[in-house]
N, C-alpha and C. Protein backbone atom coordinates (compact mmCIF):
# COMPACT_ATOMS: atom_id res chain seq x y z
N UNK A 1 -28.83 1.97 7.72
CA UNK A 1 -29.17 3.38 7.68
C UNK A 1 -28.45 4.17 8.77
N UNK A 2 -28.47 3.61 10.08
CA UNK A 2 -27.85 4.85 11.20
C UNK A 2 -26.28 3.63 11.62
N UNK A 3 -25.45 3.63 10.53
CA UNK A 3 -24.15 2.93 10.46
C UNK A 3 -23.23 3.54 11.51
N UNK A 4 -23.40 5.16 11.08
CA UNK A 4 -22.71 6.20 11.99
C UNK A 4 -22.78 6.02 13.42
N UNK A 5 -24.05 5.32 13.91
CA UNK A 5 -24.61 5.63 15.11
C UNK A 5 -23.52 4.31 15.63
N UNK A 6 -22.58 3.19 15.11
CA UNK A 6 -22.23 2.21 15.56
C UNK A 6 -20.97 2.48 16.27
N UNK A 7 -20.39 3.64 15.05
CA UNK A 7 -19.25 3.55 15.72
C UNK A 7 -18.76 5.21 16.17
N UNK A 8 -19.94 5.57 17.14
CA UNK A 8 -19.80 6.84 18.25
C UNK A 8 -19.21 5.93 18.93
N UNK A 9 -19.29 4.85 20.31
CA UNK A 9 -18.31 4.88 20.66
C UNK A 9 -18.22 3.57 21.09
N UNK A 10 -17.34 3.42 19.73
CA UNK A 10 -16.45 2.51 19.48
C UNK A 10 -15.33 2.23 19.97
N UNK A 11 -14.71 0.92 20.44
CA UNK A 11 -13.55 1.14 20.98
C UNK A 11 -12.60 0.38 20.12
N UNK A 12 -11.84 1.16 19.32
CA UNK A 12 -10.79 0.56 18.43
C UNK A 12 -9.68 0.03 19.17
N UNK A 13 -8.95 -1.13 18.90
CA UNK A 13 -7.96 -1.39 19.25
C UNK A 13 -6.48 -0.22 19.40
N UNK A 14 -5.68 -0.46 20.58
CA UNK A 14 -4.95 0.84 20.74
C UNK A 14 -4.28 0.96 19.58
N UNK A 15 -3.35 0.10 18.43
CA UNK A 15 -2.56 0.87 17.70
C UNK A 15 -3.37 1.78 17.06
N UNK A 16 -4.54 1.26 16.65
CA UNK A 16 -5.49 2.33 15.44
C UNK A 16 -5.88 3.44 16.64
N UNK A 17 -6.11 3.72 17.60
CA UNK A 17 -6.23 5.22 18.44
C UNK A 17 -4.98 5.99 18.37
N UNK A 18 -3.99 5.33 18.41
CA UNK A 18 -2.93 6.13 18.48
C UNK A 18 -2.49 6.20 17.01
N UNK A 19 -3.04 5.42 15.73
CA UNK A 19 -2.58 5.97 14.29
C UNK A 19 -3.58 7.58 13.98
N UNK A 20 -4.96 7.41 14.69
CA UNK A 20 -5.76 8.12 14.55
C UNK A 20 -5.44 9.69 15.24
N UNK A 21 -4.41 9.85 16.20
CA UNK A 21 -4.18 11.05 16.94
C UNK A 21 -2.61 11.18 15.90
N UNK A 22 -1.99 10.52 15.27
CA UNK A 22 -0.99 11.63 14.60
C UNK A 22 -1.54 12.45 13.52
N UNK A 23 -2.79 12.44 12.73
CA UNK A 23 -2.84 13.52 11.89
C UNK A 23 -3.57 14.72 12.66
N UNK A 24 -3.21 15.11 13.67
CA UNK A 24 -3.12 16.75 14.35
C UNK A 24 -2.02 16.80 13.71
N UNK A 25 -0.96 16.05 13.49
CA UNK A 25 0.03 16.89 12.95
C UNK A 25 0.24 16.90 10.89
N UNK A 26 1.20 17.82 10.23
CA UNK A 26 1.30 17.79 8.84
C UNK A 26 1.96 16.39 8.31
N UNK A 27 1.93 16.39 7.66
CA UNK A 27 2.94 15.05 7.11
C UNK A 27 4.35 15.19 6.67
N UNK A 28 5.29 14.60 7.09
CA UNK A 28 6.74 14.92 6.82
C UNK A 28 6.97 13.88 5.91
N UNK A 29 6.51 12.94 5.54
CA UNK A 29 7.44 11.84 4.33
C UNK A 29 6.15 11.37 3.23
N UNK A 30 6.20 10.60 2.38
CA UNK A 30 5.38 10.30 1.56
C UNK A 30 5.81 8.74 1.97
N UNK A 31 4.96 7.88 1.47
CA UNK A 31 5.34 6.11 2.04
C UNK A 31 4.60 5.15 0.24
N UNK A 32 5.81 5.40 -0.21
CA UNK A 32 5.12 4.47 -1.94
C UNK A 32 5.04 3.11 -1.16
N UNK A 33 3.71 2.68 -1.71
CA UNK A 33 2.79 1.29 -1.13
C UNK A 33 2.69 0.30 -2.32
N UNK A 34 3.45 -1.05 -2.21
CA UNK A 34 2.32 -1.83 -3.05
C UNK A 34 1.87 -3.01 -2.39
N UNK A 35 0.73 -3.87 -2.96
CA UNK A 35 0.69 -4.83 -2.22
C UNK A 35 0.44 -6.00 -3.35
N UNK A 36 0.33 -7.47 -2.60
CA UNK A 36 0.29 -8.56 -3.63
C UNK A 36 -0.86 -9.00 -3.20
N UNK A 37 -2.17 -9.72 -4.01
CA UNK A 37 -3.31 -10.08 -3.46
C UNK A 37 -3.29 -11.66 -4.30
N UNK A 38 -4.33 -11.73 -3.67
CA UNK A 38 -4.95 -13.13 -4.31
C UNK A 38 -5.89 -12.65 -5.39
N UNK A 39 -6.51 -11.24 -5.47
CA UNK A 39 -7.72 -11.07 -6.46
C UNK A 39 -7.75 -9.53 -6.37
N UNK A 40 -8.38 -9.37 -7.19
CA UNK A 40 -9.04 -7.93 -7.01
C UNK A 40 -10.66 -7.75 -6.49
N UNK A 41 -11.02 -8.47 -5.73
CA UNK A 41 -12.08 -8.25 -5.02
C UNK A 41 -12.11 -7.96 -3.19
N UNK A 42 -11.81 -6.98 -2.83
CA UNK A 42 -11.57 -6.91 -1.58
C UNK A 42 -12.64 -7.15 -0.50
N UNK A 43 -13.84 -7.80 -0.86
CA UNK A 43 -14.53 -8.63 -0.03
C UNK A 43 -14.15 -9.84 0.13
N UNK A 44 -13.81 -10.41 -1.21
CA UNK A 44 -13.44 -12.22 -1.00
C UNK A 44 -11.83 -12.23 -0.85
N UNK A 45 -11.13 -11.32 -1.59
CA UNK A 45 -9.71 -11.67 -1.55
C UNK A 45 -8.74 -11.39 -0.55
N UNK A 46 -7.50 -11.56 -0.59
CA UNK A 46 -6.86 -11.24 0.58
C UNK A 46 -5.82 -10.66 0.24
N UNK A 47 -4.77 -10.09 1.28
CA UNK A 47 -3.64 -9.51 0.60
C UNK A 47 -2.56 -10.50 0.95
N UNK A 48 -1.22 -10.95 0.00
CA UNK A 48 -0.33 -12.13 0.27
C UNK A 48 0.98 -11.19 0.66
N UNK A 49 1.34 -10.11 0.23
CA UNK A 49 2.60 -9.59 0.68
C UNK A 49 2.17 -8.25 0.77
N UNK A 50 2.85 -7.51 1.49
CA UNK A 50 3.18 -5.89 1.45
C UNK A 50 4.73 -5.60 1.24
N UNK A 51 4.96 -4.41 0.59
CA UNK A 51 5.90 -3.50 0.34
C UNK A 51 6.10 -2.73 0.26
N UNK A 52 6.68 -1.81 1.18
CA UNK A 52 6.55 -0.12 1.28
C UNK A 52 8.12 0.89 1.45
N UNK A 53 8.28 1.73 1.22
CA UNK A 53 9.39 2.60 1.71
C UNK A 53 8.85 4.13 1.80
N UNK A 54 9.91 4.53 2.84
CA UNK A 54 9.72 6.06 3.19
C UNK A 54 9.97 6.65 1.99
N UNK A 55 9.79 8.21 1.20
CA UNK A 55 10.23 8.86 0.85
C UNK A 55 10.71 10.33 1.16
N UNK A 56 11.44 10.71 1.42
CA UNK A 56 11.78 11.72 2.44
C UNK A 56 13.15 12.70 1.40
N UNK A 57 12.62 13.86 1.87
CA UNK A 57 13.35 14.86 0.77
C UNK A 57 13.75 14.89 -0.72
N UNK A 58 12.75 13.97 -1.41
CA UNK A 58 13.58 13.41 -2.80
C UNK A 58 14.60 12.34 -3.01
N UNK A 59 14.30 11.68 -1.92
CA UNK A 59 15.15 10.39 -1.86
C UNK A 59 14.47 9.24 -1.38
N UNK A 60 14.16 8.20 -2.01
CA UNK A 60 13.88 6.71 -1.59
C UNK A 60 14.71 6.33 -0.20
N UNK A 61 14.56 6.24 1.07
CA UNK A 61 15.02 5.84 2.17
C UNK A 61 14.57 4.43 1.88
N UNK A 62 15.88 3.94 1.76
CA UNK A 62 16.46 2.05 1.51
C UNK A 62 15.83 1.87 3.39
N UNK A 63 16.65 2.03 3.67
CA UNK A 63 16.51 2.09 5.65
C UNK A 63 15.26 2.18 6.32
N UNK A 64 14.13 3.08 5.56
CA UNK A 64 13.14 3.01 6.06
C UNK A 64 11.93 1.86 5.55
N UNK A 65 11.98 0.76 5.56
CA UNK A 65 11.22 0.11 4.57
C UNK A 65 10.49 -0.57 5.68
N UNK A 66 9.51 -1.53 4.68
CA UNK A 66 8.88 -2.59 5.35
C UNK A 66 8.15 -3.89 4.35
N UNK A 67 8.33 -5.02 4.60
CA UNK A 67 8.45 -5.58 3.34
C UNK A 67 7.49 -6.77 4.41
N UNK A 68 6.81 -7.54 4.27
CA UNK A 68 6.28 -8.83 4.62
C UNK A 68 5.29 -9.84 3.56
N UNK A 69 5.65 -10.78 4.12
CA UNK A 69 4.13 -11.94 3.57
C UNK A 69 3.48 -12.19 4.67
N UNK A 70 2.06 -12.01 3.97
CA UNK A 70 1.08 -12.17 4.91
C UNK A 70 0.88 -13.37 5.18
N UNK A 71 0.66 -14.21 6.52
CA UNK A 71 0.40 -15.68 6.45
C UNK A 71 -0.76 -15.94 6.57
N UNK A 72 -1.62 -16.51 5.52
CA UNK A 72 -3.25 -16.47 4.94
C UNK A 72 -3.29 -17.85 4.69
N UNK A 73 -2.58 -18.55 5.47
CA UNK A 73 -2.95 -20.33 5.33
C UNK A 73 -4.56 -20.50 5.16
N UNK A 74 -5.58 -20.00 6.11
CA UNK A 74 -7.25 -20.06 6.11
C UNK A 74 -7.51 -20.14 4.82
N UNK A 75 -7.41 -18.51 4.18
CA UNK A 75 -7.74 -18.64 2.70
C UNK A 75 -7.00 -19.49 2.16
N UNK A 76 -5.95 -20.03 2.16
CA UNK A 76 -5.06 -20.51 0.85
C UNK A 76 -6.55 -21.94 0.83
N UNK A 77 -6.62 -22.23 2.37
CA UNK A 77 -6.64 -23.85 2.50
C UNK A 77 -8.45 -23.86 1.81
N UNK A 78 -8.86 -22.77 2.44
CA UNK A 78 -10.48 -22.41 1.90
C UNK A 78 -10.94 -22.71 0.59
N UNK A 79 -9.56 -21.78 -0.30
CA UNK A 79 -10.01 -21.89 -1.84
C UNK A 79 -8.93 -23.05 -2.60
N UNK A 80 -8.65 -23.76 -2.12
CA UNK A 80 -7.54 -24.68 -2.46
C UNK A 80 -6.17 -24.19 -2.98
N UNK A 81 -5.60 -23.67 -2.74
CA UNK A 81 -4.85 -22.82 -3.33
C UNK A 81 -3.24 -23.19 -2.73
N UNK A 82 -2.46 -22.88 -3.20
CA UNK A 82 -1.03 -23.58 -2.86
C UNK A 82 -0.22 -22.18 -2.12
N UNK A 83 0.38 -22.86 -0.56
CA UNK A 83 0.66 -22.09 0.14
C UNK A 83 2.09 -22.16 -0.05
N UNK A 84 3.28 -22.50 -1.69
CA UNK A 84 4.44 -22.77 -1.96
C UNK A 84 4.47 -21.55 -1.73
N UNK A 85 4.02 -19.85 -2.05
CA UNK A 85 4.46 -19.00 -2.04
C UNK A 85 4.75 -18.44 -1.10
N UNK A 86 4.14 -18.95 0.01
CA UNK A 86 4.60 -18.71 1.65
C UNK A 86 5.89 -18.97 2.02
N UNK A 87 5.59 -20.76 2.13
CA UNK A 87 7.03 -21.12 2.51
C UNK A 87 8.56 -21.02 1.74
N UNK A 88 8.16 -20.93 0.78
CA UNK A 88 9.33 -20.67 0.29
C UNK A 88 10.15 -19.30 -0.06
N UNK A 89 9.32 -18.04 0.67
CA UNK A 89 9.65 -16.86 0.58
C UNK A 89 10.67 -17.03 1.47
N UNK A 90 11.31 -16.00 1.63
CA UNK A 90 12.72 -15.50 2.45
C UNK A 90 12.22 -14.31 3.28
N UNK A 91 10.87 -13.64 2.76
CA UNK A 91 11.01 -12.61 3.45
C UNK A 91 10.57 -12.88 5.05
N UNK A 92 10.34 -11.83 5.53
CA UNK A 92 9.44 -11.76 6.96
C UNK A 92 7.99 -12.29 6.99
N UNK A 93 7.84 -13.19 7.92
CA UNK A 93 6.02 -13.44 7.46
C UNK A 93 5.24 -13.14 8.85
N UNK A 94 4.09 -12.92 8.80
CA UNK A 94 3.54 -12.32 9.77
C UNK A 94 2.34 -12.20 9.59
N UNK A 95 1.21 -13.10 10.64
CA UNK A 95 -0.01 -13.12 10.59
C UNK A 95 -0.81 -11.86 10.26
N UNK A 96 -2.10 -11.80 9.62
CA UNK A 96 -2.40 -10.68 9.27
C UNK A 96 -2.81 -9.61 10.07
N UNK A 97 -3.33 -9.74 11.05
CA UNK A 97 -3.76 -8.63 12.27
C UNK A 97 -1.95 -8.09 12.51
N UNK A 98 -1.28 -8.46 12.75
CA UNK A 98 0.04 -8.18 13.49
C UNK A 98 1.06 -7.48 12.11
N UNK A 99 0.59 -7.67 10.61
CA UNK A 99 1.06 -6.98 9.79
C UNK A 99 0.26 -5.77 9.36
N UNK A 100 -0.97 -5.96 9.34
CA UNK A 100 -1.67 -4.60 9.48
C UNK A 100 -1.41 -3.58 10.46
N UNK A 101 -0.93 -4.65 12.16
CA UNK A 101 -0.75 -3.31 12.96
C UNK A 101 0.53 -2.41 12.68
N UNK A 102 1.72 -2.81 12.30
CA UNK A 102 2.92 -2.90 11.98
C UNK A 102 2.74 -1.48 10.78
N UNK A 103 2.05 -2.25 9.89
CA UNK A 103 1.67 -1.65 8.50
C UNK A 103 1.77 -0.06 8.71
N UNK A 104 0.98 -0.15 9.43
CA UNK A 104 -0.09 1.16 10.10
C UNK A 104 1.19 2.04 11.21
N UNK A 105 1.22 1.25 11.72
CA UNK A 105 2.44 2.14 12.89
C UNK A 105 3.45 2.47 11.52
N UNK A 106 3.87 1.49 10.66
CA UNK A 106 4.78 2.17 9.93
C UNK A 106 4.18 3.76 8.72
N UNK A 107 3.36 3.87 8.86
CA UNK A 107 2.89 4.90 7.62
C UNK A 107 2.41 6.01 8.29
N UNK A 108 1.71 5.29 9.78
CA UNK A 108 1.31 6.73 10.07
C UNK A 108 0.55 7.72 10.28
N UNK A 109 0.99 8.92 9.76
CA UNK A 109 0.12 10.18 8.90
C UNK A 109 0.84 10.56 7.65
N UNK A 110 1.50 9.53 6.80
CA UNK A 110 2.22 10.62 5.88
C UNK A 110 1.45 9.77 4.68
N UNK A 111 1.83 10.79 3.28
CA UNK A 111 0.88 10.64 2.26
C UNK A 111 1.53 9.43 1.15
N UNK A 112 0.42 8.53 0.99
CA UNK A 112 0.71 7.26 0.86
C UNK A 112 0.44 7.23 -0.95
N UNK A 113 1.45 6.70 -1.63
CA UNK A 113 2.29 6.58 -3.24
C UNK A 113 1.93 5.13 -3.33
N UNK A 114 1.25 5.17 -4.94
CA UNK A 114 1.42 3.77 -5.22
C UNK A 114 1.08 3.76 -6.76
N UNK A 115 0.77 3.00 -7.68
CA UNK A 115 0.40 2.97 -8.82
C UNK A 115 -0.78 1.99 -8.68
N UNK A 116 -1.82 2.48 -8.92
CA UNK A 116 -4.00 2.60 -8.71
C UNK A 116 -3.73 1.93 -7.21
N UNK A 117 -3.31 2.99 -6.42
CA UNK A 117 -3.55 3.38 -5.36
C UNK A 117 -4.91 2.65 -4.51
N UNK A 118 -5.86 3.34 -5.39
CA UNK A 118 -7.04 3.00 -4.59
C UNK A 118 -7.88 1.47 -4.32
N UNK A 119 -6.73 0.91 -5.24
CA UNK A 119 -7.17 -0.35 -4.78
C UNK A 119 -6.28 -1.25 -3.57
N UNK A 120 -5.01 -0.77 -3.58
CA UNK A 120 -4.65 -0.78 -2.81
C UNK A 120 -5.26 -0.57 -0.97
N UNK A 121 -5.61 0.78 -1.10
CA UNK A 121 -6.01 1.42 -0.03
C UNK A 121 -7.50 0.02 0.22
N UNK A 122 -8.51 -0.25 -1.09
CA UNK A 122 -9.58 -0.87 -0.55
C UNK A 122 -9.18 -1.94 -0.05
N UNK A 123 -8.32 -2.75 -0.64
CA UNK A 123 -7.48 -4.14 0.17
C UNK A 123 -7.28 -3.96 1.75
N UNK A 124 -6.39 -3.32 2.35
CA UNK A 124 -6.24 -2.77 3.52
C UNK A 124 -7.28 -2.25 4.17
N UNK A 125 -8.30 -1.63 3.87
CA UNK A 125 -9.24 -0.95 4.48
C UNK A 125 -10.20 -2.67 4.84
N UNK A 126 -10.39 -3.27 3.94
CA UNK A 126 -11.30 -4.20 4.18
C UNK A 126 -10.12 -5.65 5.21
N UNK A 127 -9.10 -5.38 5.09
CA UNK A 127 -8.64 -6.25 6.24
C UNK A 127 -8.44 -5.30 7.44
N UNK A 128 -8.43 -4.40 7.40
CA UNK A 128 -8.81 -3.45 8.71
C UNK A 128 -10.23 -3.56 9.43
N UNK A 129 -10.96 -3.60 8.49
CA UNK A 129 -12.33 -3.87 9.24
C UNK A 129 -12.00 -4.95 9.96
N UNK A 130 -11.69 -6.02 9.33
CA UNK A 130 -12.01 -7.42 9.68
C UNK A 130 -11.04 -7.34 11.16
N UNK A 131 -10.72 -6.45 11.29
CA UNK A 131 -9.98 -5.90 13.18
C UNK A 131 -10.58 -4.62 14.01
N UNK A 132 -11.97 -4.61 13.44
CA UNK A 132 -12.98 -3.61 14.03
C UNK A 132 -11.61 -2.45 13.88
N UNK A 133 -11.04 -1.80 13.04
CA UNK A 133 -10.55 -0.61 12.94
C UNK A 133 -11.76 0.27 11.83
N UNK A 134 -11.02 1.35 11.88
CA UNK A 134 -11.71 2.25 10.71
C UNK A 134 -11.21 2.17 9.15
N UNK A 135 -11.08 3.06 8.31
CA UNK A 135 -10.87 3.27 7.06
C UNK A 135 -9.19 3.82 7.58
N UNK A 136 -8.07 3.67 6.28
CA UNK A 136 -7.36 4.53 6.46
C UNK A 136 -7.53 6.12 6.19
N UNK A 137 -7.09 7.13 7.05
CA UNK A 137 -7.39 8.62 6.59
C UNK A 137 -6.18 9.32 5.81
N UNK A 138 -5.04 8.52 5.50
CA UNK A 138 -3.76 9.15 4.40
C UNK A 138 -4.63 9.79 3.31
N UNK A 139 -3.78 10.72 2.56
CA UNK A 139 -3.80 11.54 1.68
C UNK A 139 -3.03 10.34 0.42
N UNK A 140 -3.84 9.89 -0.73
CA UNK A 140 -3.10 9.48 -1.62
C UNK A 140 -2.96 9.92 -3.05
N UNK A 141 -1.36 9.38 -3.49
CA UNK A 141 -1.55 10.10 -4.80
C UNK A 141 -1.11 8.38 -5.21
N UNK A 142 -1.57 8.91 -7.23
CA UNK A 142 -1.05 7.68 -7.82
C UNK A 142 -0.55 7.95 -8.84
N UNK A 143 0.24 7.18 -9.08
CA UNK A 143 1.87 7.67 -10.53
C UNK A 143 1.24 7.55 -11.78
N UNK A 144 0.40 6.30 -12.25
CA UNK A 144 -0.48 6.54 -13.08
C UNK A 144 -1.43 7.68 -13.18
N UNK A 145 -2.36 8.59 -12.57
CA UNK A 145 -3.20 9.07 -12.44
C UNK A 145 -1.98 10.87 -12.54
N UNK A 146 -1.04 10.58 -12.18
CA UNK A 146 0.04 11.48 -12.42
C UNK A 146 1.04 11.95 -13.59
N UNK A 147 0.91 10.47 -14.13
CA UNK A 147 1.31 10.75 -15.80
C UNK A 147 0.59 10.86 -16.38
N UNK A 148 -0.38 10.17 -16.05
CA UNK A 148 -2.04 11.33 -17.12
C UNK A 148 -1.93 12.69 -16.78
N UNK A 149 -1.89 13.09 -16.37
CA UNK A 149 -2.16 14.43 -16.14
C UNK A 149 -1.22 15.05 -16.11
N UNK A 150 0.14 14.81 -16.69
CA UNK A 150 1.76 15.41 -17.00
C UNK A 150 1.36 15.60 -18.40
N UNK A 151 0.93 13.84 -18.94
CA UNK A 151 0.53 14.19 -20.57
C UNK A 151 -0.54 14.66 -21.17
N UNK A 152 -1.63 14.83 -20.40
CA UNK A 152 -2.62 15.14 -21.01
C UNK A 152 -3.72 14.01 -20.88
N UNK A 153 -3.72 12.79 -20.94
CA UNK A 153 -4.01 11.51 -21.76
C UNK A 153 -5.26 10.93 -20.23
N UNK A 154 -6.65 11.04 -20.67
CA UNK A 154 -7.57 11.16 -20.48
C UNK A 154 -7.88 9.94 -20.65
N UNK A 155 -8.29 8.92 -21.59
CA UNK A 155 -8.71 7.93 -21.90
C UNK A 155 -7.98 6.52 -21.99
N UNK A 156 -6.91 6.61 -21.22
CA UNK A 156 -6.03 5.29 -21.20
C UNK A 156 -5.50 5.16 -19.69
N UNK A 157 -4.96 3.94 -19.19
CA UNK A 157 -4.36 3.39 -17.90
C UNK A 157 -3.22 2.94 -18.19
N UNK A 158 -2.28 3.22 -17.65
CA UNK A 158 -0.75 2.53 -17.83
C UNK A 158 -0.30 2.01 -16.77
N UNK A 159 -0.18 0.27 -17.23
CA UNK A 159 0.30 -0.15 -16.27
C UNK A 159 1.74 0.06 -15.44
N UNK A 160 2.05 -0.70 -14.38
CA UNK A 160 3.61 -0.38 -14.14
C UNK A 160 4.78 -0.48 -15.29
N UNK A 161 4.49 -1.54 -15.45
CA UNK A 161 5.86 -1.76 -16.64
C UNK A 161 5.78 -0.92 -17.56
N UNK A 162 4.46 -0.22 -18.20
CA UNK A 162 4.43 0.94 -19.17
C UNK A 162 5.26 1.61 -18.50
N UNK A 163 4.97 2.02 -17.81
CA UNK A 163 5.48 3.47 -17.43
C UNK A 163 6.97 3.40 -16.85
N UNK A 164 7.11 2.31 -16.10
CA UNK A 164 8.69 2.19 -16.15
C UNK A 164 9.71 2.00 -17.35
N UNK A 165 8.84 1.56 -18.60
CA UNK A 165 9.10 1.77 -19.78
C UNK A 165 9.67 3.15 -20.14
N UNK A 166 8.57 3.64 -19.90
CA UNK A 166 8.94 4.85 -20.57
C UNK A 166 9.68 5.91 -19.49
N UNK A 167 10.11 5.42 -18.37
CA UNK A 167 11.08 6.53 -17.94
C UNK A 167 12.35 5.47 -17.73
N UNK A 168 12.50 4.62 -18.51
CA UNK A 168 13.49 3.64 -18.59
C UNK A 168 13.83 2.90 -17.26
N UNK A 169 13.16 2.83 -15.91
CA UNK A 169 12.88 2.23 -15.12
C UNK A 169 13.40 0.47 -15.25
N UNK A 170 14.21 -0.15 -14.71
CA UNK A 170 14.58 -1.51 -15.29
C UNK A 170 13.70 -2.68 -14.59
N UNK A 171 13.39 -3.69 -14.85
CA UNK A 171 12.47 -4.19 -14.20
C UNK A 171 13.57 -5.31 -13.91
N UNK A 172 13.77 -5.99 -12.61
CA UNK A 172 14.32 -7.44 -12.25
C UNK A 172 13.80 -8.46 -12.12
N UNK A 173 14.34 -10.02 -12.12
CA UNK A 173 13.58 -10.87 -12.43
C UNK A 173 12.96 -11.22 -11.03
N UNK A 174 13.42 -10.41 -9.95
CA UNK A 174 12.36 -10.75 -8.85
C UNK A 174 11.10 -10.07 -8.77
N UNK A 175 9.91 -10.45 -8.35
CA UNK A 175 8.64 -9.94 -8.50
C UNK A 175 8.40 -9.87 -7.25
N UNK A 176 8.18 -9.18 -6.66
CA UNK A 176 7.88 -8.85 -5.10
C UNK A 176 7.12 -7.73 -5.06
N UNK A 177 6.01 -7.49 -3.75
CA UNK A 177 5.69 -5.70 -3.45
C UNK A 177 6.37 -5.12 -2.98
N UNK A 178 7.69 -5.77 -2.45
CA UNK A 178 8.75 -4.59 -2.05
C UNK A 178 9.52 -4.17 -3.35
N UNK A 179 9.72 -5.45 -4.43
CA UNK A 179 10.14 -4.66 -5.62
C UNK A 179 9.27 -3.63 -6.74
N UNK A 180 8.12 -3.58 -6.88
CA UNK A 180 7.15 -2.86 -7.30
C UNK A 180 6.72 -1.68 -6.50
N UNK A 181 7.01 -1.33 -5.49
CA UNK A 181 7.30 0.00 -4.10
C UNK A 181 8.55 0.56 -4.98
N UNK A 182 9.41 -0.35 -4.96
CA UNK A 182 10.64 0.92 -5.08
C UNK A 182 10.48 1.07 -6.51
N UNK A 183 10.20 0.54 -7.31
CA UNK A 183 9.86 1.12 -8.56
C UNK A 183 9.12 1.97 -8.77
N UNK A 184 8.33 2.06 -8.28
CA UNK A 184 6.74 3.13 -8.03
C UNK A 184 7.39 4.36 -7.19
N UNK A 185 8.52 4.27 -6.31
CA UNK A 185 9.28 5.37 -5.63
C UNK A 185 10.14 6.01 -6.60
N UNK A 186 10.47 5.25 -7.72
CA UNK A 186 11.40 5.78 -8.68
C UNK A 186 10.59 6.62 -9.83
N UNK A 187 9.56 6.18 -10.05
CA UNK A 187 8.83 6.68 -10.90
C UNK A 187 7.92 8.25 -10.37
N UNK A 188 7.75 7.85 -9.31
CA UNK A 188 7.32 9.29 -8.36
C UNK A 188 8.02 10.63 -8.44
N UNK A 189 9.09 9.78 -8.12
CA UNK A 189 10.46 10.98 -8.15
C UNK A 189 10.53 12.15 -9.34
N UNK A 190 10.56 10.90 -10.19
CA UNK A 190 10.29 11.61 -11.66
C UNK A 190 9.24 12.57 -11.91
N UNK A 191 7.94 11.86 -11.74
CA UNK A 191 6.42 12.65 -11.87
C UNK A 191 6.58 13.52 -10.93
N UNK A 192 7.11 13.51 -9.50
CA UNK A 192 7.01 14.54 -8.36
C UNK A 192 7.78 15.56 -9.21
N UNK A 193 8.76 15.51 -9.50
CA UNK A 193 9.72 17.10 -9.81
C UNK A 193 8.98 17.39 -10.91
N UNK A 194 8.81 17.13 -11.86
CA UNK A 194 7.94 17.14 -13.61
C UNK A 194 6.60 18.38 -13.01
N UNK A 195 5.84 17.64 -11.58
CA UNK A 195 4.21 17.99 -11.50
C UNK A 195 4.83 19.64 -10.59
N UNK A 196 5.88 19.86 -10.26
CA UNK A 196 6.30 20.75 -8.99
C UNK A 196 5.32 20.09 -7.96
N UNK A 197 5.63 18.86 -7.42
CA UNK A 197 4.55 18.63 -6.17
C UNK A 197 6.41 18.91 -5.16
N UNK A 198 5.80 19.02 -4.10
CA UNK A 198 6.63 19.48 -2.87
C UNK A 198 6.75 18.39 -1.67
């Protein structure tokens, strides 16, 4: 009941005080997000990769990115689960407190792109707790929830590949959240000029 009363004064770890003092200012870039999980339950599950890039003036910034696997050996070993997808990645790997902080220094205050977004955001928010931080406070939009409302279309969900479908979007045979980011940045682009968003 008095939850509020816990965290008057709270002492968050410094990156999250100092993510928490840049929105005094507006937001200059948008940051398309995806991530890879073990589940869609963000109490039990975890997140296995992140993939993100800047978007800045109508252009996907290649340069500004951030791409990792999370190293979740605990869970893998917890639920029996095979940690081949770890080791045999190429990308960057990085324990999870130290990719969340990263995460976070990389995004910011600017308004965070993804396709169903909000599950996204609950993934992160619930491995944020688990580092006595807060909720994230970004502004999000989602590309799905954006082509509904270009077409009209009220009663249906389109997944990624729909919709990269239909703006002829090519899909590669690598599967990554850094490759599903820049697709979701490509598809934005599109819905951004279509919606006049700015």
């Amino acid at each position: 009941m008095l939850d509020w009363l816990k965290n008057i004064n709270k002492d968050y770890p410094e990156f999250w005080k100092e993510y928490l003092t840049k929105f005094e200012t507006k937001p200059n870039k948008f940051v398309v997000l995806s991530t890879e999980t073990s589940g869609l339950n963000p109490n039990k599950d975890v997140i296995l990769s992140l993939g993100a890039f800047s978007v800045i003036d109508d252009s996907i910034v290649i340069k500004e990115n951030f791409e990792t696997v999370l190293l979740q050996y605990k869970y893998l070993q917890d639920n029996g689960l095979s940690n081949e997808f770890i080791i045999e990645s190429k990308m960057n790997k990085m324990p999870e407190p130290d990719a969340l902080e990263a995460l976070v220094n990389f995004i910011g205050n600017s308004i965070l792109v993804g396709h169903h977004i909000n599950f996204d955001i609950e993934m992160l928010n619930a491995a944020l707790e688990r580092l006595d931080c807060g909720r994230l406070k970004n502004e999000a939009l989602d590309v799905d929830v954006m082509y509904r409302k270009l077409t009209d279309i009220n009663d249906k969900q389109f997944s990624l590949d729909d919709l990269c479908e239909i703006y002829k979007i090519p899909k590669s045979d690598r599967n990554s959240s850094s490759e599903d980011a820049y697709r979701i940045g490509l598809l934005f682009l599109k819905l951004k000029s279509r919606l006049g968003i700015k």
